[in-house]
Protein backbone atom coordinates (compact mmCIF):
# COMPACT_ATOMS: atom_id res chain seq x y z
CA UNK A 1 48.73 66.35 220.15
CA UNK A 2 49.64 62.65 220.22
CA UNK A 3 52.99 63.29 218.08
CA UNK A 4 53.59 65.93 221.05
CA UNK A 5 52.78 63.70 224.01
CA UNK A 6 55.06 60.54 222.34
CA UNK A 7 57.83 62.98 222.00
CA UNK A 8 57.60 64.29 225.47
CA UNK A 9 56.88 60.63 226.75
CA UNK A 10 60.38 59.84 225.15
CA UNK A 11 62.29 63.08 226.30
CA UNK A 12 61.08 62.38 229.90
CA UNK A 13 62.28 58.63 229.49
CA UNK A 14 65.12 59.39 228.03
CA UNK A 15 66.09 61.80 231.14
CA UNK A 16 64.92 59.57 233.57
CA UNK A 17 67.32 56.66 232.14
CA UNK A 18 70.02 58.97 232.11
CA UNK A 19 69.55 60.65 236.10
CA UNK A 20 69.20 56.86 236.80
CA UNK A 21 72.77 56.10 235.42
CA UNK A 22 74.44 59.05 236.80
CA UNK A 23 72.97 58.41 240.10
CA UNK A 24 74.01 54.63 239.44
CA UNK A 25 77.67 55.73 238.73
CA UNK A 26 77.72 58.09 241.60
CA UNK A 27 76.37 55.68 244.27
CA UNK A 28 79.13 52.91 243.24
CA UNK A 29 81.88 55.28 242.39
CA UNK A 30 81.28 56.67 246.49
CA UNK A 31 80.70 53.17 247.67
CA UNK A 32 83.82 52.16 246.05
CA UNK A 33 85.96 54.75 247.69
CA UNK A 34 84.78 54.37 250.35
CA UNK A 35 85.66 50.49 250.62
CA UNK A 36 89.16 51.40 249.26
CA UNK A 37 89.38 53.62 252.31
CA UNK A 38 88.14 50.94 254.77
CA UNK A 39 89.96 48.43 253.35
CA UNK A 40 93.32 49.94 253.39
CA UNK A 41 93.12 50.31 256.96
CA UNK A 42 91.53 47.12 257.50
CA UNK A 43 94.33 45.24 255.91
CA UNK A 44 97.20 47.63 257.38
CA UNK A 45 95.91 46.40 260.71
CA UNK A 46 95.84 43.10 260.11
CA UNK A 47 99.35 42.99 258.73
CA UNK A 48 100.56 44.53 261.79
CA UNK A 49 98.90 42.39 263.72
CA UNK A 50 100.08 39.34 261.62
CA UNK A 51 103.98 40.83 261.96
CA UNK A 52 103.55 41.45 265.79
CA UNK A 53 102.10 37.82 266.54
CA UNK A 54 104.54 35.20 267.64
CA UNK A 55 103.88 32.31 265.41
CA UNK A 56 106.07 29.88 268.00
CA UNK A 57 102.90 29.32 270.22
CA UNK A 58 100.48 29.04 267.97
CA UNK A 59 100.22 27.33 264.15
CA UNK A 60 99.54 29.48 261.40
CA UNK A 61 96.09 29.01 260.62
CA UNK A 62 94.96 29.26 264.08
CA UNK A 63 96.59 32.72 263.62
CA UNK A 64 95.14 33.54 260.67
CA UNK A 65 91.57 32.40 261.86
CA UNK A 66 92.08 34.41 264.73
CA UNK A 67 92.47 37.54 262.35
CA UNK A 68 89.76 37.21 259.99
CA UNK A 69 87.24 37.06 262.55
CA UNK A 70 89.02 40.36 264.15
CA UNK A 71 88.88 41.95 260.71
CA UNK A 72 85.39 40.75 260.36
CA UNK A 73 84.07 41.73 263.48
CA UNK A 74 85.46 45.39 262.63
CA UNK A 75 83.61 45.40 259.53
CA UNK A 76 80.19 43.75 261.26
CA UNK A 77 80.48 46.74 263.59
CA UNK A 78 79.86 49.23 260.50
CA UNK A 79 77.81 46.54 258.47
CA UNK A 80 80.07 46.91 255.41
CA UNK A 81 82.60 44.05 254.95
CA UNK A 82 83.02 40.25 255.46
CA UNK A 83 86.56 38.61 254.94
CA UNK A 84 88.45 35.54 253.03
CA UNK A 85 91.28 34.60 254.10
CA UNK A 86 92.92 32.20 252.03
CA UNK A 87 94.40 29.85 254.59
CA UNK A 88 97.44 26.95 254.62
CA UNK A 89 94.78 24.30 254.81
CA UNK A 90 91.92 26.28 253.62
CA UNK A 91 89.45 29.23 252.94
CA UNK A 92 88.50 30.97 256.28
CA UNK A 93 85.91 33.24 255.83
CA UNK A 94 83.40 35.17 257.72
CA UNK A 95 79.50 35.99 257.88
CA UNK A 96 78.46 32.45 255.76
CA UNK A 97 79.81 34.28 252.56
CA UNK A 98 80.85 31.67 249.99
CA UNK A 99 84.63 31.10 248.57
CA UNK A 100 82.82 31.51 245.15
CA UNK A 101 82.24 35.66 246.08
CA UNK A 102 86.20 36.45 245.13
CA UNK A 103 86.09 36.10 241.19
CA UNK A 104 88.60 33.44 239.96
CA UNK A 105 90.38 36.76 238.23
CA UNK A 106 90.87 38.53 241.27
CA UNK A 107 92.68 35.55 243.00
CA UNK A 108 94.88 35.29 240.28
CA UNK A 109 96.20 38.59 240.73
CA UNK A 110 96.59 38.49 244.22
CA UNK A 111 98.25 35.21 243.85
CA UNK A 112 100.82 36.66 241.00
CA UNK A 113 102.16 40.11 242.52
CA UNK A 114 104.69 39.95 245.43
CA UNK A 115 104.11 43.30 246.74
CA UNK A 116 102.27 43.20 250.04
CA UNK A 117 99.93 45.97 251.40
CA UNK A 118 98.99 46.98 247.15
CA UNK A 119 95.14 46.02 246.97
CA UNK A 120 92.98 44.86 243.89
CA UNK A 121 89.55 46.24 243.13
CA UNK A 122 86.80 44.78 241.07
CA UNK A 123 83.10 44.17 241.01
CA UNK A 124 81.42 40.87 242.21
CA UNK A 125 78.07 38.98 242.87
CA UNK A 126 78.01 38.44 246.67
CA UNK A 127 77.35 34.26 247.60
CA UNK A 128 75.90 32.81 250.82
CA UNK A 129 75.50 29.65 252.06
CA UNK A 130 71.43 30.62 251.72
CA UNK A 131 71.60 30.13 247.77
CA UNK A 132 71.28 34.15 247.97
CA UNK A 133 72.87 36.63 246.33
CA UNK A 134 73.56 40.47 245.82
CA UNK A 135 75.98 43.01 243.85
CA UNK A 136 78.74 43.92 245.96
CA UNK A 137 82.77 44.79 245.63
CA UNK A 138 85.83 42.62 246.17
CA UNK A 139 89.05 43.84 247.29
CA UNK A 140 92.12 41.45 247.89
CA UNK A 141 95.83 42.13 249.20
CA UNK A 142 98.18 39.52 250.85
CA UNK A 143 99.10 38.84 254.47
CA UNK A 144 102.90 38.52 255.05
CA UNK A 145 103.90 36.47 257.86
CA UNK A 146 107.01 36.79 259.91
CA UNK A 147 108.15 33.75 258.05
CA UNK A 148 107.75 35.83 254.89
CA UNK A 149 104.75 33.48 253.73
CA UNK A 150 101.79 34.98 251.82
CA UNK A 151 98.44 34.23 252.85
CA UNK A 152 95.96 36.33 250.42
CA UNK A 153 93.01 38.24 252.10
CA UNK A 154 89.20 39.27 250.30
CA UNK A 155 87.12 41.85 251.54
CA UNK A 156 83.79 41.70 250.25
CA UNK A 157 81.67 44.85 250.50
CA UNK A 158 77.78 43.40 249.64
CA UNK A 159 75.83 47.14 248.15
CA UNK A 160 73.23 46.04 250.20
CA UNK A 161 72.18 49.86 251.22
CA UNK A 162 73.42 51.02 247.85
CA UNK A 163 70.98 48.83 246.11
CA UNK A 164 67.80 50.22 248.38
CA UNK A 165 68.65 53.63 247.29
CA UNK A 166 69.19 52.74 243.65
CA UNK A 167 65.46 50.93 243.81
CA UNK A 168 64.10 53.99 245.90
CA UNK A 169 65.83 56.21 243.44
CA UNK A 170 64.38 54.29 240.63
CA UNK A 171 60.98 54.00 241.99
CA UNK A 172 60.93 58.14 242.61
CA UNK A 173 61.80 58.34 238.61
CA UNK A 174 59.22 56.06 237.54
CA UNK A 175 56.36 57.87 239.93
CA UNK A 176 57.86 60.97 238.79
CA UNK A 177 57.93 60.29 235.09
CA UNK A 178 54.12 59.05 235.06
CA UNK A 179 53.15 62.26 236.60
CA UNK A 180 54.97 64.59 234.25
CA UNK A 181 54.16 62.82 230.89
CA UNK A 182 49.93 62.90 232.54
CA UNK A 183 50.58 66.68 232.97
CA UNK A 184 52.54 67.25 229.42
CA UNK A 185 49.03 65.49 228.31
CA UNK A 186 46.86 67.69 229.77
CA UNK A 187 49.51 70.86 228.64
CA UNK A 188 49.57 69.15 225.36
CA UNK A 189 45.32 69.04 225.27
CA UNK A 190 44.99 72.64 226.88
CA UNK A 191 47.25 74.07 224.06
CA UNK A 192 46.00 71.92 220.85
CA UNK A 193 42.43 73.50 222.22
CA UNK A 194 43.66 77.08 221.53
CA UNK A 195 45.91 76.31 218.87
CA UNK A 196 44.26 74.02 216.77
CA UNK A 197 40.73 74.17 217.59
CA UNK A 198 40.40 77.40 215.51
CA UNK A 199 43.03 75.93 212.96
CA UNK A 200 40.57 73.16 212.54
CA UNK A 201 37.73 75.76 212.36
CA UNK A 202 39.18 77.56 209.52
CA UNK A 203 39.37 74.33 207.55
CA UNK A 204 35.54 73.68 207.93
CA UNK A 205 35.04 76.78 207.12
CA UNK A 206 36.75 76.65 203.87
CA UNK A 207 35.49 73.29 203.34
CA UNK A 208 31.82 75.01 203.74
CA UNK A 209 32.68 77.88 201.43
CA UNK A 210 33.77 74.98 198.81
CA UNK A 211 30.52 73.52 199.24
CA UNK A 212 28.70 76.67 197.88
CA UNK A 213 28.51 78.04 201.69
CA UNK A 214 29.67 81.85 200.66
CA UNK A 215 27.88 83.19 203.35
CA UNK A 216 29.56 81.40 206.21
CA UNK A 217 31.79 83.71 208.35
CA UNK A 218 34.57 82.59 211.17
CA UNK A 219 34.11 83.92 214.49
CA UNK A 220 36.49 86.54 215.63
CA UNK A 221 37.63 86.26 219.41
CA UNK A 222 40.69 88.41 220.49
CA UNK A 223 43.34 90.26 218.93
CA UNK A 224 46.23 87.33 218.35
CA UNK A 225 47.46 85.91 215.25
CA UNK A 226 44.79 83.19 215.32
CA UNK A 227 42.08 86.27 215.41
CA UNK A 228 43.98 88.00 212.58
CA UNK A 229 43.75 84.20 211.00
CA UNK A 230 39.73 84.57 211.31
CA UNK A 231 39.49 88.09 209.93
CA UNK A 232 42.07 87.59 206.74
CA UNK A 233 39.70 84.25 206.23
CA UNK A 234 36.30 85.98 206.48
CA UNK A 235 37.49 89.16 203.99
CA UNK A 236 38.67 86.26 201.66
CA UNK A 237 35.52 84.50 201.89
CA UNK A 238 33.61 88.04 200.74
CA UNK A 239 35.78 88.97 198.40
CA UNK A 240 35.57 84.94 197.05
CA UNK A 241 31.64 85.68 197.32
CA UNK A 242 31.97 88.78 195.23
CA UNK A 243 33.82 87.75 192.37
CA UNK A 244 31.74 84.48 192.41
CA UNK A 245 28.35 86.84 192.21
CA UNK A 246 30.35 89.07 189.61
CA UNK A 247 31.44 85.72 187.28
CA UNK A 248 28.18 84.18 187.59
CA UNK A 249 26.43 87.25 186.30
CA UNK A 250 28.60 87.78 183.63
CA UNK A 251 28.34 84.44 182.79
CA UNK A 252 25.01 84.41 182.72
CA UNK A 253 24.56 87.75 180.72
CA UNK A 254 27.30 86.21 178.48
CA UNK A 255 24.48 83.00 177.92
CA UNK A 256 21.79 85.12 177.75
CA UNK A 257 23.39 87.24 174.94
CA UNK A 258 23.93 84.34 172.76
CA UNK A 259 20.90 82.22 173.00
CA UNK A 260 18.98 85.50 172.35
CA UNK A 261 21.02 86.70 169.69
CA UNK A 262 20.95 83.40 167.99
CA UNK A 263 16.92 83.09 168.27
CA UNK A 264 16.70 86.66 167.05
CA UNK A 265 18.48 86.10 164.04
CA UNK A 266 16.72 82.99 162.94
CA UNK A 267 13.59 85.00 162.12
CA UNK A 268 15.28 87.53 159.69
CA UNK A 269 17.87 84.95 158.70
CA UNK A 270 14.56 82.45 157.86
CA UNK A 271 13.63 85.37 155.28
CA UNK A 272 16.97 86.09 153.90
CA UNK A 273 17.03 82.31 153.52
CA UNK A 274 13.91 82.33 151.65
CA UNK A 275 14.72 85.08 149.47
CA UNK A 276 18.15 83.38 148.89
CA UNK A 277 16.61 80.59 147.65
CA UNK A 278 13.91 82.05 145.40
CA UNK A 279 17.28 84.06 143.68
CA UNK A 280 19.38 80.54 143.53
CA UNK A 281 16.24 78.98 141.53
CA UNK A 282 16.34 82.18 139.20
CA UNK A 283 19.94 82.07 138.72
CA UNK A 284 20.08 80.61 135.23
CA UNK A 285 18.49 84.10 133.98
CA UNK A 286 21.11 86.11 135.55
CA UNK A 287 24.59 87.28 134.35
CA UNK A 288 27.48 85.37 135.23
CA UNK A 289 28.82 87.53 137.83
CA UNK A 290 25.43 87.57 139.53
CA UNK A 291 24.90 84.01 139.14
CA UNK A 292 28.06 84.03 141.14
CA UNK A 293 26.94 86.16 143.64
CA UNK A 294 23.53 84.51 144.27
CA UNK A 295 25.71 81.27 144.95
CA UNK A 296 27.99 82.51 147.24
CA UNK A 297 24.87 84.35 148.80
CA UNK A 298 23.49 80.65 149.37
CA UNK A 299 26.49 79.09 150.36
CA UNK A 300 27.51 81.83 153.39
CA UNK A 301 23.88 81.87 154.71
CA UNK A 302 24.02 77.68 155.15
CA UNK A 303 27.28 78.49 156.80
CA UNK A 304 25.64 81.20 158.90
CA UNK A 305 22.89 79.18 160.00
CA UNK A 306 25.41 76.05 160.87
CA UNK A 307 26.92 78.61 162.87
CA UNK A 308 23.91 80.14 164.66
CA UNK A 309 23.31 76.04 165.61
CA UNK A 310 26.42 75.39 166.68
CA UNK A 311 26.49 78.83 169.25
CA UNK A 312 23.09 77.31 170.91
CA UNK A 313 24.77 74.19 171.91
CA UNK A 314 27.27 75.48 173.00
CA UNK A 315 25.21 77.84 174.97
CA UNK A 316 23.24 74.85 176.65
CA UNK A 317 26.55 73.75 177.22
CA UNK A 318 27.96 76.33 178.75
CA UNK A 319 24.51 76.90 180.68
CA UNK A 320 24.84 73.33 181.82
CA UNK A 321 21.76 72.63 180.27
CA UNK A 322 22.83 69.64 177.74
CA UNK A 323 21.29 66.21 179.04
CA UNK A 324 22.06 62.82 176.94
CA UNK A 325 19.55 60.52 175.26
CA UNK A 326 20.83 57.60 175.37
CA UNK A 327 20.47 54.24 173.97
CA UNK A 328 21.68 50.81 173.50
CA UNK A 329 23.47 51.29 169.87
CA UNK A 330 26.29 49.27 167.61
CA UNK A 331 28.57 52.18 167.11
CA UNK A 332 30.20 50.27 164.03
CA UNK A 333 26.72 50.77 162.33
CA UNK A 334 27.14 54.70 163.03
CA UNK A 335 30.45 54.87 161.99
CA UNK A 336 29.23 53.19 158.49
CA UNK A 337 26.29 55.72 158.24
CA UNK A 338 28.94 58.41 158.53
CA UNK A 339 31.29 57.03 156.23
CA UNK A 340 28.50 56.81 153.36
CA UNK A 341 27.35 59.85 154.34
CA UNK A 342 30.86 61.70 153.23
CA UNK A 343 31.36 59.56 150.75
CA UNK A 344 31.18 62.04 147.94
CA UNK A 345 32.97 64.73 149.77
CA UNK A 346 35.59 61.90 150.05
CA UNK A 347 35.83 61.38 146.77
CA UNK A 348 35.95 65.17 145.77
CA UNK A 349 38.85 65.37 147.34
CA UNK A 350 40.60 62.27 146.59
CA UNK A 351 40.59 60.40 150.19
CA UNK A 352 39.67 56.92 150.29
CA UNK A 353 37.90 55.92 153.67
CA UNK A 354 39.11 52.68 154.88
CA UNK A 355 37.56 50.47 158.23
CA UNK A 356 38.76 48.42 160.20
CA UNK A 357 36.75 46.97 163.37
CA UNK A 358 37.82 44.91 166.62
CA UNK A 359 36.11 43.46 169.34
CA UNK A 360 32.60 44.45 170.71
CA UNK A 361 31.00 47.40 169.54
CA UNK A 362 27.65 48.17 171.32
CA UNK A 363 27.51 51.27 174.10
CA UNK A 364 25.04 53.00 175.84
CA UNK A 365 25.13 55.98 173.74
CA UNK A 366 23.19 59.51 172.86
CA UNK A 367 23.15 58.43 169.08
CA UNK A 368 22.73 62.45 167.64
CA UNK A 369 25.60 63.68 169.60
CA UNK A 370 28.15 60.66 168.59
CA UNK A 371 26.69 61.19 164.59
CA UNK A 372 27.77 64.76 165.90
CA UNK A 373 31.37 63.99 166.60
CA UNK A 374 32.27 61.14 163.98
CA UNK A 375 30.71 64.33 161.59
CA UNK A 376 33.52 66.68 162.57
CA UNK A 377 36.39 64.37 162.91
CA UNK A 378 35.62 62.23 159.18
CA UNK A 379 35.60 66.01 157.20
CA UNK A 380 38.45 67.47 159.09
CA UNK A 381 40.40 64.46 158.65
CA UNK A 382 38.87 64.85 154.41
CA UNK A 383 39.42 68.45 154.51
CA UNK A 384 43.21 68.08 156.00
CA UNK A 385 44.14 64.71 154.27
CA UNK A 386 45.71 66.27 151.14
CA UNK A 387 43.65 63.56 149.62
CA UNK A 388 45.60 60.29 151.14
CA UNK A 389 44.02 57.54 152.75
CA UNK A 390 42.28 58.18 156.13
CA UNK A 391 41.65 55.04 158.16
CA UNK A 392 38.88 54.82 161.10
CA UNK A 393 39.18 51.89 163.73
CA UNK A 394 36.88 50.71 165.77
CA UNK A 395 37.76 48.51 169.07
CA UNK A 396 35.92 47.50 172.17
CA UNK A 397 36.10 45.85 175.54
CA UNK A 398 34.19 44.92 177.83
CA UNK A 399 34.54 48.62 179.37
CA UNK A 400 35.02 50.63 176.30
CA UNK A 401 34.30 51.22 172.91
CA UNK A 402 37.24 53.36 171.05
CA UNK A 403 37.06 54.78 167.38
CA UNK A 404 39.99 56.64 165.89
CA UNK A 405 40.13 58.94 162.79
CA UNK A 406 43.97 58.90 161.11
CA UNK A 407 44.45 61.05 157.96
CA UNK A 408 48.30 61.66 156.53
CA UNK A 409 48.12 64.63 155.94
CA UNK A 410 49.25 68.20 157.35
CA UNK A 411 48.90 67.12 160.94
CA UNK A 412 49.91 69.78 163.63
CA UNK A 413 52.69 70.47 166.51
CA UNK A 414 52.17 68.41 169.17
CA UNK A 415 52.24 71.50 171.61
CA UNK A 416 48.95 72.39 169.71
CA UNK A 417 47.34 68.92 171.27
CA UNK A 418 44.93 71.32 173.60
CA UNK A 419 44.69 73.78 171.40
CA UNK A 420 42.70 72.16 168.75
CA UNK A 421 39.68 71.73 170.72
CA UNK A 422 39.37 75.67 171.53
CA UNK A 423 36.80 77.49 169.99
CA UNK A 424 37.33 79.21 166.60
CA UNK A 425 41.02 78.04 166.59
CA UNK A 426 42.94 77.34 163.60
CA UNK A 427 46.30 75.82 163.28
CA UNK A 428 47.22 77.88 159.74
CA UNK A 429 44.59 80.89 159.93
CA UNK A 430 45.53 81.06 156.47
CA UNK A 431 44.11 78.19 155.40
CA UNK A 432 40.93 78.12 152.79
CA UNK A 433 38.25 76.20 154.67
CA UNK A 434 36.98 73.82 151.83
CA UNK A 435 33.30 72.28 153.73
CA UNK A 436 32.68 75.92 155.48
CA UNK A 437 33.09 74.51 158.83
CA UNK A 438 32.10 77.11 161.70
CA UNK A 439 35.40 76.25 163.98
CA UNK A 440 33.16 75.09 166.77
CA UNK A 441 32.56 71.49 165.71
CA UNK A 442 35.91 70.07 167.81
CA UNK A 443 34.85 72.26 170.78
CA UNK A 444 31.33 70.94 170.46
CA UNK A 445 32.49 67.17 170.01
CA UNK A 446 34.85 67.65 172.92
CA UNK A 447 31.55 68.41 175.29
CA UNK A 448 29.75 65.53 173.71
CA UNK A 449 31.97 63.48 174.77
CA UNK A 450 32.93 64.41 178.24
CA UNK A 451 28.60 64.21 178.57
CA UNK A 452 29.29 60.76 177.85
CA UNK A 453 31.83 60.39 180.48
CA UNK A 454 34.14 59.58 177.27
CA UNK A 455 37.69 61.12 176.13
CA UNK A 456 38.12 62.71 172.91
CA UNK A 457 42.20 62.60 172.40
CA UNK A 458 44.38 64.04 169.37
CA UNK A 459 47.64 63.37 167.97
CA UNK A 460 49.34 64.96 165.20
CA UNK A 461 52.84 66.25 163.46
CA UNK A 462 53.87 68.20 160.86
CA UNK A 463 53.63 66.24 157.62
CA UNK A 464 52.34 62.97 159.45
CA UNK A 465 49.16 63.95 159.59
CA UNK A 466 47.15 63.62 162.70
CA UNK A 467 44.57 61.14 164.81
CA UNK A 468 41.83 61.75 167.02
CA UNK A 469 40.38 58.99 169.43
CA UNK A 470 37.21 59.02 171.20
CA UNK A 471 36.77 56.69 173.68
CA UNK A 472 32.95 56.23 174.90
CA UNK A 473 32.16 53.63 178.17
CA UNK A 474 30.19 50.60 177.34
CA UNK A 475 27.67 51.05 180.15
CA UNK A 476 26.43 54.71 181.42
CA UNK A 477 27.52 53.43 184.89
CA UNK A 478 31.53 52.70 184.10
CA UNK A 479 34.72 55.05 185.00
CA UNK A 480 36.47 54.88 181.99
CA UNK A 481 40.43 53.86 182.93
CA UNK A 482 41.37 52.36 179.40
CA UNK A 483 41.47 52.84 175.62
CA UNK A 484 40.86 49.79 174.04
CA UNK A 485 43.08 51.77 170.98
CA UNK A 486 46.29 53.97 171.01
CA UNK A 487 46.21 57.90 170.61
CA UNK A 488 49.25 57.39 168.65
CA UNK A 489 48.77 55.75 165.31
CA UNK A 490 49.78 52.29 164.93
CA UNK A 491 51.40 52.61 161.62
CA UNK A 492 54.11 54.62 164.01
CA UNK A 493 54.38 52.17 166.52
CA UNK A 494 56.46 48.62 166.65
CA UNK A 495 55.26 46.37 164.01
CA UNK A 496 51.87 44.33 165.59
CA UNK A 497 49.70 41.39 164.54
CA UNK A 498 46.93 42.43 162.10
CA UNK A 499 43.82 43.42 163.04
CA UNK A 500 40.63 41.55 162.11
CA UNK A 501 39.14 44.14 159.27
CA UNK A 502 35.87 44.13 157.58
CA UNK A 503 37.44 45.15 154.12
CA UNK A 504 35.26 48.31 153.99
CA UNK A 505 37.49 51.09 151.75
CA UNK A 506 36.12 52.99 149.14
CA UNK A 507 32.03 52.42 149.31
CA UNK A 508 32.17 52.05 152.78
């Protein structure tokens, strides 16, 4: 509404400007005219008059005295003219208007042209002999004597009246402009009620139904557009409500499938395990090929079980049900417990593990679920390190702590960036899992550490292996906005000063 009002506040200025310069240009352009007219016969008379006198009984400026007050009194009858008369011995003039009224301009071309009876035209500020003033016209020709001398004459025309009607004129605008632009406000008011009063009610009432609201309905009033607004908003609000109802029960069918299925199967998987196990201690009296059996037997159920843990977390997850323990904790002694943990696995496969730590390392932490993740990214960075070095840094801030994983070895496409955190996905299917992973662990570290209000970030490429960077807040209370480390690897980047390191590789 105010955008409306300004606009209509400037169209009615704008038009009131304008009628008040037409009206301006009419008013002069008549008066004008009109003093040409009166002029024209003023002078005419007075040059007849001048011709006719006899100028042996009587001195020229007596004469021309004589005449301006004639002409004068003429144009006192009518109110519209007083007269100069430019004399021998000086300026006669009439009605206490000053010598000053004819612009300097004007008498100069009066005083250059020869040709009597032609009359000059232009616009001047009226002068008395009371210091006041007003707009007005001044028209000059030249008197020819019967001697031939030239004796140029001013007619001033003060607007006087033209000036009352201009301010009346003015005045009418002004009163008239007011009163449109305070009923354009209440037309402007009267139409944003119907217009965007239920505008503005279908925005609460899709701010409601984004609050949980599903309930809420618009009220329908009439058959317009803005009723056909309310209707298409209220069958979108139950159709909204019924695939909500439909999601939310599939999703929680979905939960309850998989938290029951994976408590079912711990009972009969608890005695396969324990009949598993009573076979692996008897395997030395079996035959080769069932000594082979009975250890692939062991090795799928420890696989199966990892698995069955890995689907209730993510269940909780999913459920919403995860909740953090946390604790104040020097991540750089974590990331050493991991290290030694994999140590032999490591070594298997011909990796060494090198650290390297910056800065501050303490964080507010749920220690389990960050074991968790540095778990899953030190033996996929083993398992996919084609048995190179893998480095893990460690830097802090006083916001952050970061820790990165970088292995060089098969990496992945970088379009593959989100894709390596869904579940079950594998970047060459047919690639031999060497630790039996259940594809779940980077899904479940990704949760961890959004429940931490941290990132979890990847890079990788083909044949420059890959590094993932988790990025954990100091305090449970910060907004993370920084990594104290790079997601791209350093050893890629411009050449930097070296880091302080503790020397850990091998052991560590």
């Amino acid at each position: 509404m105010g955008s409306t009002l300004v606009a209509s506040a400037l169209v009615v200025t704008l038009g009131g400007v304008l009628l008040l310069a037409l009206a301006t240009e009419g008013v002069v352009s008549a008066k004008r005219t009109a003093s040409i007219a009166e002029a024209s016969v003023a002078i005419d008379t007075a040059q007849r008059q001048l011709r006719a006198a006899d100028i042996t009984t009587t001195s020229v400026n007596d004469l021309l005295t004589q005449l301006t007050f004639e002409v004068a009194n003429r144009g006192a009858v009518s109110g519209q003219y007083q007269v100069i008369v430019q004399g021998p011995v000086s300026d006669i003039r009439s009605g206490g208007v000053l010598p000053e009224s004819v612009p300097s301009a004007l008498r100069e071309q009066v005083a250059s042209n020869s040709e009597t009876g032609r009359l000059w035209v232009t616009p001047t500020q009226v002068l008395y002999s009371g210091e006041a003033s007003e707009p007005g016209i001044a028209i000059g020709a030249s008197l020819e004597t019967p001697t031939l001398a030239r004796y140029p004459i001013y007619l001033i025309f003060p607007l006087t009246q033209e000036q009352r009607t201009l301010e009346v004129l003015e005045r009418a605008a002004i009163s008239t402009g007011f009163l449109l632009i305070l009923l354009l406000a209440i037309i402007a008011a009267l139409v944003s009620r119907q217009v965007v009063a239920p505008i503005r009610e279908a925005r609460l009432q899709a701010e409601r139904i984004t609050s949980g609201h599903l309930d809420d309905r618009m009220t329908v009033r009439g058959t317009d557009d803005l009723a056909s607004l309310a209707t298409t908003m209220n069958n979108m609000a139950a159709e909204l409500q019924k695939q909500i109802s439909q999601l939310e029960e599939l999703s929680r069918v979905q939960h309850r499938f998989v938290s029951d299925v994976s408590h079912e199967l711990r009972t009969p998987l608890t005695t396969v395990r324990m009949a598993a196990e009573m076979l692996h201690d008897a395997r030395t009296e079996f035959e080769p090929m069932e000594q082979r059996a009975v250890e692939l037997l062991q090795h799928e159920l420890d696989r199966f079980e990892s698995l069955l843990g890995d689907l209730l977390e993510i269940s909780r997850f999913d459920a919403g049900a995860a909740e953090l323990s946390r604790e104040v904790a020097d991540l750089e002694e974590i990331v050493v417990s991991e290290i030694d943990a994999q140590q032999a696995f490591a070594e298997r496969s011909g990796s060494a593990l090198r650290l390297t730590t910056t800065g501050p390392t303490t964080a507010e932490v749920d220690v389990r679920r960050v074991r968790r993740i540095l778990r899953n990214l030190i033996t996929n960075a083993i398992e996919h390190g084609e048995g190179h070095p893998i480095d893990v840094l460690i830097a802090g801030d006083d916001k952050a702590v970061a820790i990165a994983v970088r292995d060089h070895g098969v990496g992945f496409e970088a379009n593959h960036v989100k894709q390596v955190f869904h579940r079950f996905w594998r970047a060459d299917p047919a690639r031999n899992r060497t630790v039996g992973g259940t594809g779940l662990g980077l899904s479940i570290a990704m949760e961890d550490a959004r429940l931490h209000g941290g990132w979890l970030n990847a890079w990788g490429r083909p044949h420059q292996g890959a590094q993932f960077r988790l990025t954990l807040p100091r305090a449970a209370t910060t907004v993370l906005e920084i990594s104290p480390l790079p997601v791209i690897p350093r050893d890629l980047q411009a050449p930097q000063r070296p880091a302080l390191t503790t020397g850990r590789e091998g052991s560590a």
